[in-house]
PDB file of N, CA and C in Angstrom:
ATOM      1  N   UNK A   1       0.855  -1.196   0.000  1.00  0.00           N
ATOM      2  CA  UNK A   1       0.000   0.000   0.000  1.00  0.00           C
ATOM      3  C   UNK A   1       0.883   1.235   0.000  1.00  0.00           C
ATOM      4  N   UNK A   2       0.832   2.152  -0.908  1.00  0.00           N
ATOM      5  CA  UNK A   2       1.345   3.440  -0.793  1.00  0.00           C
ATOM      6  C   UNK A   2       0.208   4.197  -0.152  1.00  0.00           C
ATOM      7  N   UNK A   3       1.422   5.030   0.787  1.00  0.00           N
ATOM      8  CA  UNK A   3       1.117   6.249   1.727  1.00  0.00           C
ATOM      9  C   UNK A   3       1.831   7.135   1.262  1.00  0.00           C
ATOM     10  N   UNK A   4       0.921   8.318   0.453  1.00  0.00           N
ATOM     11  CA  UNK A   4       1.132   9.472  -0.262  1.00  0.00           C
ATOM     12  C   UNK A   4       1.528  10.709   0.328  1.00  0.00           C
ATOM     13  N   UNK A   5       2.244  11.460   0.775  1.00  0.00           N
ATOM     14  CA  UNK A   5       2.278  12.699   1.552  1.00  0.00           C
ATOM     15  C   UNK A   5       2.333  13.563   0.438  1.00  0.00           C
ATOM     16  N   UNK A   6       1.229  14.507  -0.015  1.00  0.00           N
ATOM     17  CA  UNK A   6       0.626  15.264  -1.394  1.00  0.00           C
ATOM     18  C   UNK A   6       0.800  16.990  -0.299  1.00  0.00           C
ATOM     19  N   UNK A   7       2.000  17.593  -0.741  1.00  0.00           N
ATOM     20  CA  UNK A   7       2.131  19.002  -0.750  1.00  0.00           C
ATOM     21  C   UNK A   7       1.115  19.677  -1.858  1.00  0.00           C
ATOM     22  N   UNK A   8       0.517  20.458  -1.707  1.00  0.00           N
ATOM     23  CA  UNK A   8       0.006  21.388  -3.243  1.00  0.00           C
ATOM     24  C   UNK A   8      -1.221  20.889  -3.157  1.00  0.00           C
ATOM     25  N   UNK A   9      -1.949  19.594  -2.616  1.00  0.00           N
ATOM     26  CA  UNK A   9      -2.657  18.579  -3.313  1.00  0.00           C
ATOM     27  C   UNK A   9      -4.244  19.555  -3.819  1.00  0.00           C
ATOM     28  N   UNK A  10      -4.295  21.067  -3.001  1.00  0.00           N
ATOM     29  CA  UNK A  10      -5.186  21.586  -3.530  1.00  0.00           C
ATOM     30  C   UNK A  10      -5.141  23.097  -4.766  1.00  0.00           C
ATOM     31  N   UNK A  11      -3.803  22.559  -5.430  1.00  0.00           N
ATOM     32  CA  UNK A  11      -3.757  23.664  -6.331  1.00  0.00           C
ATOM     33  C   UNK A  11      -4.016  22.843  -8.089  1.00  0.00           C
ATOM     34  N   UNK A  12      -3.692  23.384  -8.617  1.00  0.00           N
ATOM     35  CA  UNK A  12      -3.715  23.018  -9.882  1.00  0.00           C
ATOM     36  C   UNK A  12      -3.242  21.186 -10.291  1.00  0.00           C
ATOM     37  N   UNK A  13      -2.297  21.443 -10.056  1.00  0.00           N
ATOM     38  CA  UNK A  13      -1.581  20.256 -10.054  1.00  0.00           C
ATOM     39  C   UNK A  13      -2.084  19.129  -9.181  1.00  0.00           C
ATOM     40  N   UNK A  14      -2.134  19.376  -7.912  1.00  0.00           N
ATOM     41  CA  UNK A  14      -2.312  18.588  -7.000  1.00  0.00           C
ATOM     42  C   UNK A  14      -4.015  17.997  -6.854  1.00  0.00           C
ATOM     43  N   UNK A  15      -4.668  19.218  -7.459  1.00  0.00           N
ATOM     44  CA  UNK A  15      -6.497  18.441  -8.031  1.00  0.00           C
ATOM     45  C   UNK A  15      -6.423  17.624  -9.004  1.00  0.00           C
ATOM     46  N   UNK A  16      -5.717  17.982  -9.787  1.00  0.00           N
ATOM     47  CA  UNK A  16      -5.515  17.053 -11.377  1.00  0.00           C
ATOM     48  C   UNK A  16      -5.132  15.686 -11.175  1.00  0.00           C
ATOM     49  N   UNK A  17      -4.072  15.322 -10.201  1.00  0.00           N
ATOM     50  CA  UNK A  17      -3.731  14.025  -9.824  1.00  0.00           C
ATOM     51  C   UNK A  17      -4.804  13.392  -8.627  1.00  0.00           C
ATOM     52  N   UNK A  18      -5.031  14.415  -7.961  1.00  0.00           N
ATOM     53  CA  UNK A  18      -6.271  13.769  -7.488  1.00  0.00           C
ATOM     54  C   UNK A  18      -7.354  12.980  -7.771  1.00  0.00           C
ATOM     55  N   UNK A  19      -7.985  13.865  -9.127  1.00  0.00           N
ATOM     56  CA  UNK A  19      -8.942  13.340  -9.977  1.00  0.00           C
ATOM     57  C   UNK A  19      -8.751  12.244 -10.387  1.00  0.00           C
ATOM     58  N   UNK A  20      -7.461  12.104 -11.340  1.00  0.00           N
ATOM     59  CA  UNK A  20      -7.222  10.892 -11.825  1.00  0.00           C
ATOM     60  C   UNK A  20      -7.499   9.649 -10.695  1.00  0.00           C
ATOM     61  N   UNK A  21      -6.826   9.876  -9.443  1.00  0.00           N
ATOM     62  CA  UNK A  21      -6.902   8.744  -8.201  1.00  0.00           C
ATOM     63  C   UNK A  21      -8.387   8.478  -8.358  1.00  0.00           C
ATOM     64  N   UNK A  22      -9.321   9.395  -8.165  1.00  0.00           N
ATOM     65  CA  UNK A  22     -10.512   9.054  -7.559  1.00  0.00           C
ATOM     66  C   UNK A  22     -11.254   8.366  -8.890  1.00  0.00           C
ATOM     67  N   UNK A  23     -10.881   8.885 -10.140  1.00  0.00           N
ATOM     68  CA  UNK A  23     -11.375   8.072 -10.830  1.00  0.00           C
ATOM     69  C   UNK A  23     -10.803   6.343 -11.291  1.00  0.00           C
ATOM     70  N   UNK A  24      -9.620   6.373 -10.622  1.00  0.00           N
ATOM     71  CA  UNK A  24      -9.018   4.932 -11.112  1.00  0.00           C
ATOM     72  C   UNK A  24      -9.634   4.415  -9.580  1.00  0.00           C
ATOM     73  N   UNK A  25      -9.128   4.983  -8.413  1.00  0.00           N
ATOM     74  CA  UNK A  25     -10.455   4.135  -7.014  1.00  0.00           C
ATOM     75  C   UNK A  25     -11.702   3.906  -7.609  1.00  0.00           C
ATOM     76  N   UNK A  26     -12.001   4.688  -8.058  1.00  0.00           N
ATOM     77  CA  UNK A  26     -13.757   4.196  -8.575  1.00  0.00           C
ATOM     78  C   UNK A  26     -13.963   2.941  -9.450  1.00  0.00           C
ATOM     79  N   UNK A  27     -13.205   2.500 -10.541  1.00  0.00           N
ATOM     80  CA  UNK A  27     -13.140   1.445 -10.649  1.00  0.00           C
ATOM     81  C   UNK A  27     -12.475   0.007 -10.382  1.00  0.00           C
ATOM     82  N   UNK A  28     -11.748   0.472  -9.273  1.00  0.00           N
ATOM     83  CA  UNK A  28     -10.835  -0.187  -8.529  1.00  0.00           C
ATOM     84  C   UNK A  28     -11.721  -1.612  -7.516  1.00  0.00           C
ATOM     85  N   UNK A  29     -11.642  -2.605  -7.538  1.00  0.00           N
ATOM     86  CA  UNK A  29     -11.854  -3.099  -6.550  1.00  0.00           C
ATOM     87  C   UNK A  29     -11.192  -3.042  -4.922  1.00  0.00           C
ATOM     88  N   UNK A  30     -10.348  -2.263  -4.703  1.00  0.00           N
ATOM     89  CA  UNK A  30      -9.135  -2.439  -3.749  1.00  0.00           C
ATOM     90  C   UNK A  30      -8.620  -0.905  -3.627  1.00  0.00           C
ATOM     91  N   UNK A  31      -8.516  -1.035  -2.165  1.00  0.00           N
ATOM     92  CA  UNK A  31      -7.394   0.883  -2.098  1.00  0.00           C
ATOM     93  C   UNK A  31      -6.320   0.311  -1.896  1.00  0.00           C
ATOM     94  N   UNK A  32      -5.688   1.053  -2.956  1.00  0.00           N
ATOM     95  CA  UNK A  32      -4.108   0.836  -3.176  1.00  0.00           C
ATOM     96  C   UNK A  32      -2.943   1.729  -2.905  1.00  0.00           C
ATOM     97  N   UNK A  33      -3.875   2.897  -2.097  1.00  0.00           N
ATOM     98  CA  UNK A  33      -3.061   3.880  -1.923  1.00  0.00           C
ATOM     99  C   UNK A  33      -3.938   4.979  -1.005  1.00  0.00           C
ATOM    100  N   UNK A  34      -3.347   5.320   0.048  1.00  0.00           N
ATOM    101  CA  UNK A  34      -3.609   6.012   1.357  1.00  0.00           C
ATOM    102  C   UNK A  34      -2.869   7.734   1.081  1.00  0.00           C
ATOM    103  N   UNK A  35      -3.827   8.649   0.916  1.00  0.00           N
ATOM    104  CA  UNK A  35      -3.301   9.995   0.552  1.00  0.00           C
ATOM    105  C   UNK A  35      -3.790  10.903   1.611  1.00  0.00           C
ATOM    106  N   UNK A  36      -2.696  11.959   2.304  1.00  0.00           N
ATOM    107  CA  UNK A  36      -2.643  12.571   2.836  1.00  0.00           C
ATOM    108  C   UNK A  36      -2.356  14.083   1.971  1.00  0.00           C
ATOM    109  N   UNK A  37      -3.134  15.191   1.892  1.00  0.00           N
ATOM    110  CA  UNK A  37      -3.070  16.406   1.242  1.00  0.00           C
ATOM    111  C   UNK A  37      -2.362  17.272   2.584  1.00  0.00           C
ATOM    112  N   UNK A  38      -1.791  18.539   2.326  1.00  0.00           N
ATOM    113  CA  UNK A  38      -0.993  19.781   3.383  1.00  0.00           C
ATOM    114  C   UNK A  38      -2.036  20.330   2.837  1.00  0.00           C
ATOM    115  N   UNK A  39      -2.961  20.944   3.270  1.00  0.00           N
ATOM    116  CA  UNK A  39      -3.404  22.250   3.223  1.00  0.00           C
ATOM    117  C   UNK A  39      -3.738  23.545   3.931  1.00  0.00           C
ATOM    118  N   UNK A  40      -3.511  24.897   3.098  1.00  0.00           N
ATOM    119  CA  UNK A  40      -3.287  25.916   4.344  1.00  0.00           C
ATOM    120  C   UNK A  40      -4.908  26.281   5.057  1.00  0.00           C
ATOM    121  N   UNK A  41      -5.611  25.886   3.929  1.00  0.00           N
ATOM    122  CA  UNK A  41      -7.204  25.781   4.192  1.00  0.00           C
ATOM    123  C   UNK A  41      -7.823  25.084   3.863  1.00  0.00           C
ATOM    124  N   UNK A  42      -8.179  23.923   4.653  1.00  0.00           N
ATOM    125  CA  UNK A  42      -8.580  22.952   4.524  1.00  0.00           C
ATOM    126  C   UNK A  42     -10.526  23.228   3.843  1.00  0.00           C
ATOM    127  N   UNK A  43     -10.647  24.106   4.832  1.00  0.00           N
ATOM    128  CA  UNK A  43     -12.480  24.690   5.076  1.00  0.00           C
ATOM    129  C   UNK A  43     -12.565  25.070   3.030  1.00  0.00           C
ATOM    130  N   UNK A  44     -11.259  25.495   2.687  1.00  0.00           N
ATOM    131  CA  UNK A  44     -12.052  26.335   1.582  1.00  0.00           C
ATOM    132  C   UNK A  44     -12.182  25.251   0.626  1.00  0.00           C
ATOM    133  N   UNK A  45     -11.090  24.523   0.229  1.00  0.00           N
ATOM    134  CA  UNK A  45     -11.069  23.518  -0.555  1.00  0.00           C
ATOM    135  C   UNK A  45     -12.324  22.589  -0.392  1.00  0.00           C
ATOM    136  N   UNK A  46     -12.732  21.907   1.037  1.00  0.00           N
ATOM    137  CA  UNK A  46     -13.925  21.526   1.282  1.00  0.00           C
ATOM    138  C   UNK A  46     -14.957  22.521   0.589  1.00  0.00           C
ATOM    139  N   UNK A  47     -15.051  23.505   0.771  1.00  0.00           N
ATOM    140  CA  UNK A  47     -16.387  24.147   0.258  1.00  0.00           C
ATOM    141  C   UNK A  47     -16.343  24.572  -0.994  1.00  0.00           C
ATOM    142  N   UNK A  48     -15.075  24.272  -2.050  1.00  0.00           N
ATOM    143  CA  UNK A  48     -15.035  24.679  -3.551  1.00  0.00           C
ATOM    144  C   UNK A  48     -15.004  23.239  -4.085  1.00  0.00           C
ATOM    145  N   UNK A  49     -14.520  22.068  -3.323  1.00  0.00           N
ATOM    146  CA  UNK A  49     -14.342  21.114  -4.079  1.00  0.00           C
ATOM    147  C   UNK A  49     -14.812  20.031  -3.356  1.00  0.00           C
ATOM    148  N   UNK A  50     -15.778  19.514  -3.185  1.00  0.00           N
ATOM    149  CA  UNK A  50     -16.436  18.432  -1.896  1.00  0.00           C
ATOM    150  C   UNK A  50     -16.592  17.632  -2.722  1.00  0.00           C
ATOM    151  N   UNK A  51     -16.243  17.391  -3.814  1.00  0.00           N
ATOM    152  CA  UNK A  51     -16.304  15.730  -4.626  1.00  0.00           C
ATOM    153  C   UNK A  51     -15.096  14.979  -3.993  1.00  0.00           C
ATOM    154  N   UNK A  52     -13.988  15.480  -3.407  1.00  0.00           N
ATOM    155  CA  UNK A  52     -12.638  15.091  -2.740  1.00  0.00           C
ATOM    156  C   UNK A  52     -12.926  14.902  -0.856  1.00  0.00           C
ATOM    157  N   UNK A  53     -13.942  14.826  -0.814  1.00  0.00           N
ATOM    158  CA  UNK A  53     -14.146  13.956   0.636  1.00  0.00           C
ATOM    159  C   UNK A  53     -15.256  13.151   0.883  1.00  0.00           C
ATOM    160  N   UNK A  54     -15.252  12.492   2.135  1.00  0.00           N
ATOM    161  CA  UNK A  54     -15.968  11.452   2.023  1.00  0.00           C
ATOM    162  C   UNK A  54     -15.258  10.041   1.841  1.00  0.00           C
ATOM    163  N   UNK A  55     -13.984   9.836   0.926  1.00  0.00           N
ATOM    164  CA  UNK A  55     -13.130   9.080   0.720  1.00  0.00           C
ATOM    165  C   UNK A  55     -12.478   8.345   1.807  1.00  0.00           C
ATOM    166  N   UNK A  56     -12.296   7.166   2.008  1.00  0.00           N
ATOM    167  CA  UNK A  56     -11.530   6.629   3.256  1.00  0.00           C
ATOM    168  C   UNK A  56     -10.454   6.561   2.971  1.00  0.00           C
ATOM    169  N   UNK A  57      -9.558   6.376   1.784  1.00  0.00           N
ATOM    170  CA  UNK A  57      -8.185   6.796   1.280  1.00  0.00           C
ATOM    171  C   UNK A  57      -7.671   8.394   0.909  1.00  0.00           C
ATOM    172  N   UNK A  58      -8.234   8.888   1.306  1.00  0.00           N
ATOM    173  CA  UNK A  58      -8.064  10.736   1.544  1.00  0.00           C
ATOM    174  C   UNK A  58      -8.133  11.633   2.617  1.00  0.00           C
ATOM    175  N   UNK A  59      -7.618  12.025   3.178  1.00  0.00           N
ATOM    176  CA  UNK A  59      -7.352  13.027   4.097  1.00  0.00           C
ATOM    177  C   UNK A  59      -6.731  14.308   3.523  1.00  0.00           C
ATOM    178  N   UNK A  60      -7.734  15.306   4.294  1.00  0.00           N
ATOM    179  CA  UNK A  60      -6.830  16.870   4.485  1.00  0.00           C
ATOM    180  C   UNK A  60      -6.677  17.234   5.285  1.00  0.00           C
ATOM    181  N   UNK A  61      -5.101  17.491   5.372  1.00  0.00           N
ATOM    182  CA  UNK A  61      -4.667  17.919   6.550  1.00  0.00           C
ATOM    183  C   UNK A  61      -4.229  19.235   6.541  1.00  0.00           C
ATOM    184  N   UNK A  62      -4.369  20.323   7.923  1.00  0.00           N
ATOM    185  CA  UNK A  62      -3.980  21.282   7.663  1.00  0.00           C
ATOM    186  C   UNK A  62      -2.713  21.860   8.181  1.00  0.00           C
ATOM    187  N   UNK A  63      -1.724  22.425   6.859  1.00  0.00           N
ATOM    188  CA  UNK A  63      -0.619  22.272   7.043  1.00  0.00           C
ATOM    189  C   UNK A  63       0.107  23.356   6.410  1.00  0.00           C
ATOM    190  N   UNK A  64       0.850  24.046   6.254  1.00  0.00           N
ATOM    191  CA  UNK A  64       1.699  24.598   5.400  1.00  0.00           C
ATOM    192  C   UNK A  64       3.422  24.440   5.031  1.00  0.00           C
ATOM    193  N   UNK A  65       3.882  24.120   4.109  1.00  0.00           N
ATOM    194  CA  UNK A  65       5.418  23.556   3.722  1.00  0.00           C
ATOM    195  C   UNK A  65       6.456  24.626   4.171  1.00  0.00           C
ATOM    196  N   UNK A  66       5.703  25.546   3.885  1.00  0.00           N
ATOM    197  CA  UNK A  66       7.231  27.309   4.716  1.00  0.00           C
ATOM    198  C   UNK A  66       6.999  26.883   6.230  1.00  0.00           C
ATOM    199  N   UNK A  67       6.435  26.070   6.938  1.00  0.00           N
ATOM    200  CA  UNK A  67       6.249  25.685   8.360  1.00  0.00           C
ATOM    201  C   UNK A  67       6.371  23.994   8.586  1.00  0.00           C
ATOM    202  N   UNK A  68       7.548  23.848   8.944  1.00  0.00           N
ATOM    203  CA  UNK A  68       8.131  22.575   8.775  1.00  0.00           C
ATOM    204  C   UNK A  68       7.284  21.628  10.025  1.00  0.00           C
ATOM    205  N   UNK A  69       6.923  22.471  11.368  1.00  0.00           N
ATOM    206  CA  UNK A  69       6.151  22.285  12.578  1.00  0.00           C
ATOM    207  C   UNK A  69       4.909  21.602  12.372  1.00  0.00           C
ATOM    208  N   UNK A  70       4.418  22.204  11.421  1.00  0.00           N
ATOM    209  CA  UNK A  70       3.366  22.306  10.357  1.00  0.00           C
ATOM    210  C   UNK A  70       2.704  20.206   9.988  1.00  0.00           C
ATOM    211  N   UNK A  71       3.760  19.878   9.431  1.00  0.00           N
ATOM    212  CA  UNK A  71       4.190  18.994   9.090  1.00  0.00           C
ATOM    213  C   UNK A  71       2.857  17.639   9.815  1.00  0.00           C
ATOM    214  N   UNK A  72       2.011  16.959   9.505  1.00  0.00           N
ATOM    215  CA  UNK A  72       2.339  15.829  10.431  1.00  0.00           C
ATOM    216  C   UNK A  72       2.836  14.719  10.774  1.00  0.00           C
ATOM    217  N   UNK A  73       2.806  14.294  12.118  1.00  0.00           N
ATOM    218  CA  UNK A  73       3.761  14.121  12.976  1.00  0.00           C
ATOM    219  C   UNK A  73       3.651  12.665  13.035  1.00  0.00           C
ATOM    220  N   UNK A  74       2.204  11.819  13.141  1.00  0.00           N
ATOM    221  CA  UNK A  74       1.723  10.639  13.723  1.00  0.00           C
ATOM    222  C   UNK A  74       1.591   9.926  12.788  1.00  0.00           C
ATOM    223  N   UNK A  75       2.414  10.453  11.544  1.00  0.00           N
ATOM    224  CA  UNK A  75       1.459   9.189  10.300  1.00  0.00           C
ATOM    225  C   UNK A  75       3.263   8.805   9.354  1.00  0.00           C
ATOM    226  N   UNK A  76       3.217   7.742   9.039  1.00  0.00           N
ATOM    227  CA  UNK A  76       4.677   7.465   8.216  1.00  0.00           C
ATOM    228  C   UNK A  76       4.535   7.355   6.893  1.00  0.00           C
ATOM    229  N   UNK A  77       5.223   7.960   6.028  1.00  0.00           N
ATOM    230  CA  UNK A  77       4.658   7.840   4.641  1.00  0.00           C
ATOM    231  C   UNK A  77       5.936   7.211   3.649  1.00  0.00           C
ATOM    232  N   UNK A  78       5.228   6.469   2.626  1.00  0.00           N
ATOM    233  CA  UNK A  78       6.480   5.476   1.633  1.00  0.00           C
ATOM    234  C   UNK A  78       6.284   6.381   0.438  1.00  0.00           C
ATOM    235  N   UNK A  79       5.785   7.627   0.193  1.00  0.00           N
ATOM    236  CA  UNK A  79       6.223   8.742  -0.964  1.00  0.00           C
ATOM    237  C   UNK A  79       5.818  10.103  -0.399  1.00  0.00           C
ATOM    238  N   UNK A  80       6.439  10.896  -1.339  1.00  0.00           N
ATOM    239  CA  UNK A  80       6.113  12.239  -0.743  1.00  0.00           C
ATOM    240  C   UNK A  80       5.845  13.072  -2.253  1.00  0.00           C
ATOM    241  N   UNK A  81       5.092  13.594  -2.806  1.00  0.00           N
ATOM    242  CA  UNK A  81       4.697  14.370  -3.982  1.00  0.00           C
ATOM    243  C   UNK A  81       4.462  15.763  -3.439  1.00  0.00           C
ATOM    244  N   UNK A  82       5.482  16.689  -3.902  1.00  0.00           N
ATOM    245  CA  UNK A  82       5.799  17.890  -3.796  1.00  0.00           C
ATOM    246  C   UNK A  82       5.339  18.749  -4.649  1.00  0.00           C
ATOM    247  N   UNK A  83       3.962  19.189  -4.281  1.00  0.00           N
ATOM    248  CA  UNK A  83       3.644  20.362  -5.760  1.00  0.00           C
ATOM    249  C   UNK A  83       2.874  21.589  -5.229  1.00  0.00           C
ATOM    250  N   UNK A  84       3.469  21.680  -3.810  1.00  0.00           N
ATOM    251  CA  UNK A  84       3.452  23.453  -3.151  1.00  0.00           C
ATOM    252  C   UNK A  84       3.850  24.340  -4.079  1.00  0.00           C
ATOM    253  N   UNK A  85       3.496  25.599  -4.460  1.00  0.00           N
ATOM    254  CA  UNK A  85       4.067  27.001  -4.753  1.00  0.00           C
ATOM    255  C   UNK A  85       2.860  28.150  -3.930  1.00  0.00           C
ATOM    256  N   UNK A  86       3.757  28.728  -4.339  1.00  0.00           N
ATOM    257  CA  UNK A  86       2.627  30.277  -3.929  1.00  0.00           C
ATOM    258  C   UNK A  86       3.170  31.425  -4.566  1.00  0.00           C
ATOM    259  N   UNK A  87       2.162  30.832  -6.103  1.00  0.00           N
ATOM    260  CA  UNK A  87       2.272  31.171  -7.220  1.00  0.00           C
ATOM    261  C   UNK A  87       1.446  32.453  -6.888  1.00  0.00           C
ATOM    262  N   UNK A  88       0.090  32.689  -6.015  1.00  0.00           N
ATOM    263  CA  UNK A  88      -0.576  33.487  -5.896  1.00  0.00           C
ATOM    264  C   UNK A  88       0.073  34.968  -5.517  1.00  0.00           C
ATOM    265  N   UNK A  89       0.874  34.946  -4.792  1.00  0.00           N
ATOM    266  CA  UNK A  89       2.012  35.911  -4.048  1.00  0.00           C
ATOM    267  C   UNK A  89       3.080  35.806  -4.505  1.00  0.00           C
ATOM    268  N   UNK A  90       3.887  35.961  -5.567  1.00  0.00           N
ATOM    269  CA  UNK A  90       5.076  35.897  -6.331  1.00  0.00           C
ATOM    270  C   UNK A  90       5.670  36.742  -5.482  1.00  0.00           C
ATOM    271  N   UNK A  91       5.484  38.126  -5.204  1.00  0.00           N
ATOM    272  CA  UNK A  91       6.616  39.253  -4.300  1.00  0.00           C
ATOM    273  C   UNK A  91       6.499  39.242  -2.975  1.00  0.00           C
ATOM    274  N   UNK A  92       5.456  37.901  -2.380  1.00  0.00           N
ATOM    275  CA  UNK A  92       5.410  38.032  -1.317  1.00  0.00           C
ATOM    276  C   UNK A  92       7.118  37.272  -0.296  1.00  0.00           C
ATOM    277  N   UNK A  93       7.943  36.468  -1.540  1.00  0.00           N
ATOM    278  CA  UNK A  93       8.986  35.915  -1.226  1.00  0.00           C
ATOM    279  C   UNK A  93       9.976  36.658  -2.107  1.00  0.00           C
ATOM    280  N   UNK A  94      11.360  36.540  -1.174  1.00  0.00           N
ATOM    281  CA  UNK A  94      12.468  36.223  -1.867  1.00  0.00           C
ATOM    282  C   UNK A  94      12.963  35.140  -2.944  1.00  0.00           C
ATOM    283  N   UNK A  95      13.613  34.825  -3.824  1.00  0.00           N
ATOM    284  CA  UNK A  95      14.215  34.201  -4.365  1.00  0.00           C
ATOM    285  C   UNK A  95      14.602  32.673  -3.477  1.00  0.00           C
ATOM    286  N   UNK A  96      15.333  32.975  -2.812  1.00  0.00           N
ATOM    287  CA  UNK A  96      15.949  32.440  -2.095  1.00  0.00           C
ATOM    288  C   UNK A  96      14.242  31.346  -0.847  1.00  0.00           C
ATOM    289  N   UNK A  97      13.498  32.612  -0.369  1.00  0.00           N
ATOM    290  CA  UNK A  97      12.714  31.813   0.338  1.00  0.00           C
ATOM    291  C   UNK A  97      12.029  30.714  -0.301  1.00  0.00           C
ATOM    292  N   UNK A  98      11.417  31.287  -2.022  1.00  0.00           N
ATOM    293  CA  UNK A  98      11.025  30.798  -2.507  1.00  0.00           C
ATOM    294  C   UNK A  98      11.246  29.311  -2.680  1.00  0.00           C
ATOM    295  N   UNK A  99      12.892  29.191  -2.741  1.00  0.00           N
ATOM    296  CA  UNK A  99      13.600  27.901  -3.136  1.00  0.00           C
ATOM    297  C   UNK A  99      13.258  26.672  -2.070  1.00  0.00           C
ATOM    298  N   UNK A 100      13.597  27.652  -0.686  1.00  0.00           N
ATOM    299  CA  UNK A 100      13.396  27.054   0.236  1.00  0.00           C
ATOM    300  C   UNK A 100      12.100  26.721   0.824  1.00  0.00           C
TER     301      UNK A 100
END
């Protein structure tokens, strides 16, 4: 069983691979994969996109990647898919923070 740790999982990128999951679970006999989303708002994504809960292989968690604390703590994961930005606020970072 993969355990997914999904940075981004509610931006562009991170809905798109979503979708695909929920549509290959849907014809799936079997969960084959346990996904955990970071999100900085969990409430909004719930209320723009509620086809993404309900799922027993999905969780949102609320989290942010510039806050390592952030992070959770209680769960062990065998991948990690990285597709944070904050594309929305380009000047709200440095170069450098950005990277980091």
């Amino acid at each position: 069983m993969i355990k997914l740790l999904l940075t981004g999982g509610t931006g562009f990128l991170g809905r798109s691979f979503l979708r695909m999951i929920l549509k290959e679970q849907a014809s799936s006999k079997y969960i084959w994969i346990n996904i955990t989303v970071m999100s900085r708002s969990p409430e909004n994504f719930r209320n723009k996109y509620p086809e993404f809960y309900g799922h027993s292989w999905l969780k949102i968690f609320k989290g942010d990647v510039m806050h390592p604390s952030s992070f959770p703590k209680s769960s062990q994961f065998t991948h990690l898919m990285h597709a944070a930005t904050d594309s929305a606020s380009r000047d709200k970072y440095t170069d450098l923070e950005r990277h980091d």
